[in-house]
C-alpha atoms as a PDB file:
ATOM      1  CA  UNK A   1      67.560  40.497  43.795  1.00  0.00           C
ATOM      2  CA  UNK A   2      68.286  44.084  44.368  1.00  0.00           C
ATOM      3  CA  UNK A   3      67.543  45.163  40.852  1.00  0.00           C
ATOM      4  CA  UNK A   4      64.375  43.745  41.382  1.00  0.00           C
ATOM      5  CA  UNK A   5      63.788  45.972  44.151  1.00  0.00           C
ATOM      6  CA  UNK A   6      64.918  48.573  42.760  1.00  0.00           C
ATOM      7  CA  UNK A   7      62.978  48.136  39.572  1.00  0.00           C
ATOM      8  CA  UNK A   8      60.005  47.537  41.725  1.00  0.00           C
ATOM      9  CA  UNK A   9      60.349  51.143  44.125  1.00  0.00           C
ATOM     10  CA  UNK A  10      60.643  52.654  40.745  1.00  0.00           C
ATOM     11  CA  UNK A  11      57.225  51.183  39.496  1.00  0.00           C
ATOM     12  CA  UNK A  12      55.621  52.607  42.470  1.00  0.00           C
ATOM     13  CA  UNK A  13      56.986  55.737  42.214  1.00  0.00           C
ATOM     14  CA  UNK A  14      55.659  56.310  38.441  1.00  0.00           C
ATOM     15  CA  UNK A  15      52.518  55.360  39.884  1.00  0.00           C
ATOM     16  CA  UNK A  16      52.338  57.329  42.763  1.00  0.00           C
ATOM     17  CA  UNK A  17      53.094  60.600  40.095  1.00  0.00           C
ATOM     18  CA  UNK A  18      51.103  59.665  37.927  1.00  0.00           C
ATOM     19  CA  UNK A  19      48.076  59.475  40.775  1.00  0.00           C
ATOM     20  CA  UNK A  20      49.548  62.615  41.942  1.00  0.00           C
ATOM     21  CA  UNK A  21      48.635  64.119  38.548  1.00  0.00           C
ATOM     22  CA  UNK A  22      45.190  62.880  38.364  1.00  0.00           C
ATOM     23  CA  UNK A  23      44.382  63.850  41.737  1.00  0.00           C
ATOM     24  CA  UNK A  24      45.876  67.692  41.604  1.00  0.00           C
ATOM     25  CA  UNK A  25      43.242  70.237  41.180  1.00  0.00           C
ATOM     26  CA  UNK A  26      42.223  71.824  38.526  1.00  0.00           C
ATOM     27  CA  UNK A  27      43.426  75.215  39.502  1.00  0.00           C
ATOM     28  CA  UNK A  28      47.229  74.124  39.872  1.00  0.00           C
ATOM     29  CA  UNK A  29      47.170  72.295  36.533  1.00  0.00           C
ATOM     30  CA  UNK A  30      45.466  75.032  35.323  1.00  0.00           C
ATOM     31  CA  UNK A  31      48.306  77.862  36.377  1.00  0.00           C
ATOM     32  CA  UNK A  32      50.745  78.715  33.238  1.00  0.00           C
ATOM     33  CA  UNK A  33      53.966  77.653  34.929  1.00  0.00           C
ATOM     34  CA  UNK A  34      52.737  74.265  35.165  1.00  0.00           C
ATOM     35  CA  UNK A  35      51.405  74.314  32.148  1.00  0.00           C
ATOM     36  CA  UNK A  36      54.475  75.463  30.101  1.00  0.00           C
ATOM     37  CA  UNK A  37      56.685  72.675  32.264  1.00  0.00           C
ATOM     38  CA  UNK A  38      54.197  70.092  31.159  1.00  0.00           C
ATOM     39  CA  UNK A  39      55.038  70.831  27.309  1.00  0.00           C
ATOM     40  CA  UNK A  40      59.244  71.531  27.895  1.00  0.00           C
ATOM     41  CA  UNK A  41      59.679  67.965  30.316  1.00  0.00           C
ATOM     42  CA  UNK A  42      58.900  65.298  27.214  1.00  0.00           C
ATOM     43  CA  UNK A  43      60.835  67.751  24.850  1.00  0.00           C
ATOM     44  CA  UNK A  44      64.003  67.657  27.439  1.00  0.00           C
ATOM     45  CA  UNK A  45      63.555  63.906  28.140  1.00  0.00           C
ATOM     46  CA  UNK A  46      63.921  62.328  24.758  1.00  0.00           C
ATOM     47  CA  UNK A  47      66.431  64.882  23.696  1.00  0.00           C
ATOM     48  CA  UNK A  48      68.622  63.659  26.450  1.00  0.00           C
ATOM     49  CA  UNK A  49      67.615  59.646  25.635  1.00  0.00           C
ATOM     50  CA  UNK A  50      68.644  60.450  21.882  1.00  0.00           C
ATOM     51  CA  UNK A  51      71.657  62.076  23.531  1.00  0.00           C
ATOM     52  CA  UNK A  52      72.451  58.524  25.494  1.00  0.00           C
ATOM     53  CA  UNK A  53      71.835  56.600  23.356  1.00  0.00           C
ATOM     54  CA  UNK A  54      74.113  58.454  20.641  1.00  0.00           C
ATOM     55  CA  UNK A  55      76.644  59.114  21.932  1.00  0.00           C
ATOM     56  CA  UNK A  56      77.628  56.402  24.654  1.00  0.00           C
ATOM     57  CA  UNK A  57      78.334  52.705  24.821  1.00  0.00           C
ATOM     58  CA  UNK A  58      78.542  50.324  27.398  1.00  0.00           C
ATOM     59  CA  UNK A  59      79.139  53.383  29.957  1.00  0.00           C
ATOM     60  CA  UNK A  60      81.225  55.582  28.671  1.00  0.00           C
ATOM     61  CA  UNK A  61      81.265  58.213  25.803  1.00  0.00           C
ATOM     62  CA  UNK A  62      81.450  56.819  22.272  1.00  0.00           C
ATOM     63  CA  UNK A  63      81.714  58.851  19.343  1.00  0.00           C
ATOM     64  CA  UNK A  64      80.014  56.594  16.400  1.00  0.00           C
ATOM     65  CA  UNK A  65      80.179  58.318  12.852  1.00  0.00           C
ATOM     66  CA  UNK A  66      77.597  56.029  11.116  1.00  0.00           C
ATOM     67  CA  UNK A  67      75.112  56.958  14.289  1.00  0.00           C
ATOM     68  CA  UNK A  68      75.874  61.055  14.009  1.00  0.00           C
ATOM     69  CA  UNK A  69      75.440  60.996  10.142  1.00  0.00           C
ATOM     70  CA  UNK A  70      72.138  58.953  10.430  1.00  0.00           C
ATOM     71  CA  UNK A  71      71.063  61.469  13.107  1.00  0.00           C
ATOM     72  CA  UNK A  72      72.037  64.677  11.321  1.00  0.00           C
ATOM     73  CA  UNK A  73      69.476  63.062   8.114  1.00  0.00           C
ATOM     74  CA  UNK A  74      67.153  62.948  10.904  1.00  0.00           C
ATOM     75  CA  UNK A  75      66.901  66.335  11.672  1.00  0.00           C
ATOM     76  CA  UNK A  76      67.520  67.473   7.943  1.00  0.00           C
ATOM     77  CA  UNK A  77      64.387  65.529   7.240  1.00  0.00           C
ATOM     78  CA  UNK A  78      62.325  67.371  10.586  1.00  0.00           C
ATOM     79  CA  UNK A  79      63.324  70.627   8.981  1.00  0.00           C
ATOM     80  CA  UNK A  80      62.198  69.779   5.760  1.00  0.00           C
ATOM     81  CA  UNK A  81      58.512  68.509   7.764  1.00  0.00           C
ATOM     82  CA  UNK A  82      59.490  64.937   6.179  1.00  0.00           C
ATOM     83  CA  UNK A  83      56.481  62.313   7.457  1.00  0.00           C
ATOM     84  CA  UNK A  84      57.271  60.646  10.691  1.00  0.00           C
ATOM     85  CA  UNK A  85      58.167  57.404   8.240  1.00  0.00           C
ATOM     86  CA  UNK A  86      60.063  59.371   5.874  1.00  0.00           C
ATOM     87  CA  UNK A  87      62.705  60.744   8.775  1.00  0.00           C
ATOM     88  CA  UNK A  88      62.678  57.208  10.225  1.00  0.00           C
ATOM     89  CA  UNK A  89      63.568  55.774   6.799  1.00  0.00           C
ATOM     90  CA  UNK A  90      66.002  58.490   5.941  1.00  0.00           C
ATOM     91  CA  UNK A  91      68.054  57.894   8.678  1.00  0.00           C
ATOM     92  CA  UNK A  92      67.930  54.570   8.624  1.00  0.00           C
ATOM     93  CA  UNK A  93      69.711  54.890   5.123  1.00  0.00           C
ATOM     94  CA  UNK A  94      72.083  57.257   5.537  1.00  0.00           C
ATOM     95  CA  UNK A  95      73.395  54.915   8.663  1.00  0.00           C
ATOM     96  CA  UNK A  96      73.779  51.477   6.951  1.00  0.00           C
ATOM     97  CA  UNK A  97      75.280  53.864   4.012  1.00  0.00           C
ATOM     98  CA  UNK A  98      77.853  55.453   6.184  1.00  0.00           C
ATOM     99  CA  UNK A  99      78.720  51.818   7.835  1.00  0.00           C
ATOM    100  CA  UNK A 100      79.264  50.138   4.557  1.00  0.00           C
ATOM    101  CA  UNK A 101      81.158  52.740   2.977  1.00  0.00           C
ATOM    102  CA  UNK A 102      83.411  53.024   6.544  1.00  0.00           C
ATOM    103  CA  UNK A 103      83.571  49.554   7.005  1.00  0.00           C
END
């Protein structure tokens, strides 16, 4: 019951920001400092939820070969301005590669 709560306080706080955002005026959203932080927070957010989700399991810090090789064809695609698809499907391959040829 607790993680209901929890999940629930959580809700209300996302909504309570995001009213917070809609109801700031224009001249704070407006100032460059807000601004730049606006464009750097989604940047920092999934870098750290690709970070997670790489390199940890169940808890604790997991180093997964297959997962780091299919990552580092992710980015070689990005730097090569691959399609969204292409990077997706690149990766994709060069992980079910690595795990069959590692076992």
């Amino acid at each position: 019951m607790t993680l209901w709560w929890a999940i629930a306080i959580v809700c209300a706080g996302c909504y309570a920001l995001k009213l917070a955002g809609l109801a700031a005026p224009r001249k704070v959203l407006d100032h460059p400092l807000v601004h730049r932080f606006s464009e750097l927070v989604p940047v920092a957010l999934l870098a750290a939820l690709i970070a997670v989700q790489m390199f940890t399991e169940q808890g604790r810090l997991d180093f997964d070969l297959a997962r780091t090789a299919g990552l580092g064809a992710a980015v070689v695609a990005l730097l090569l301005r691959a399609p969204f698809l292409a990077v997706l499907a690149s990766a994709a391959v060069v992980t079910a590669l690595v795990r069959l040829i590692t076992g």
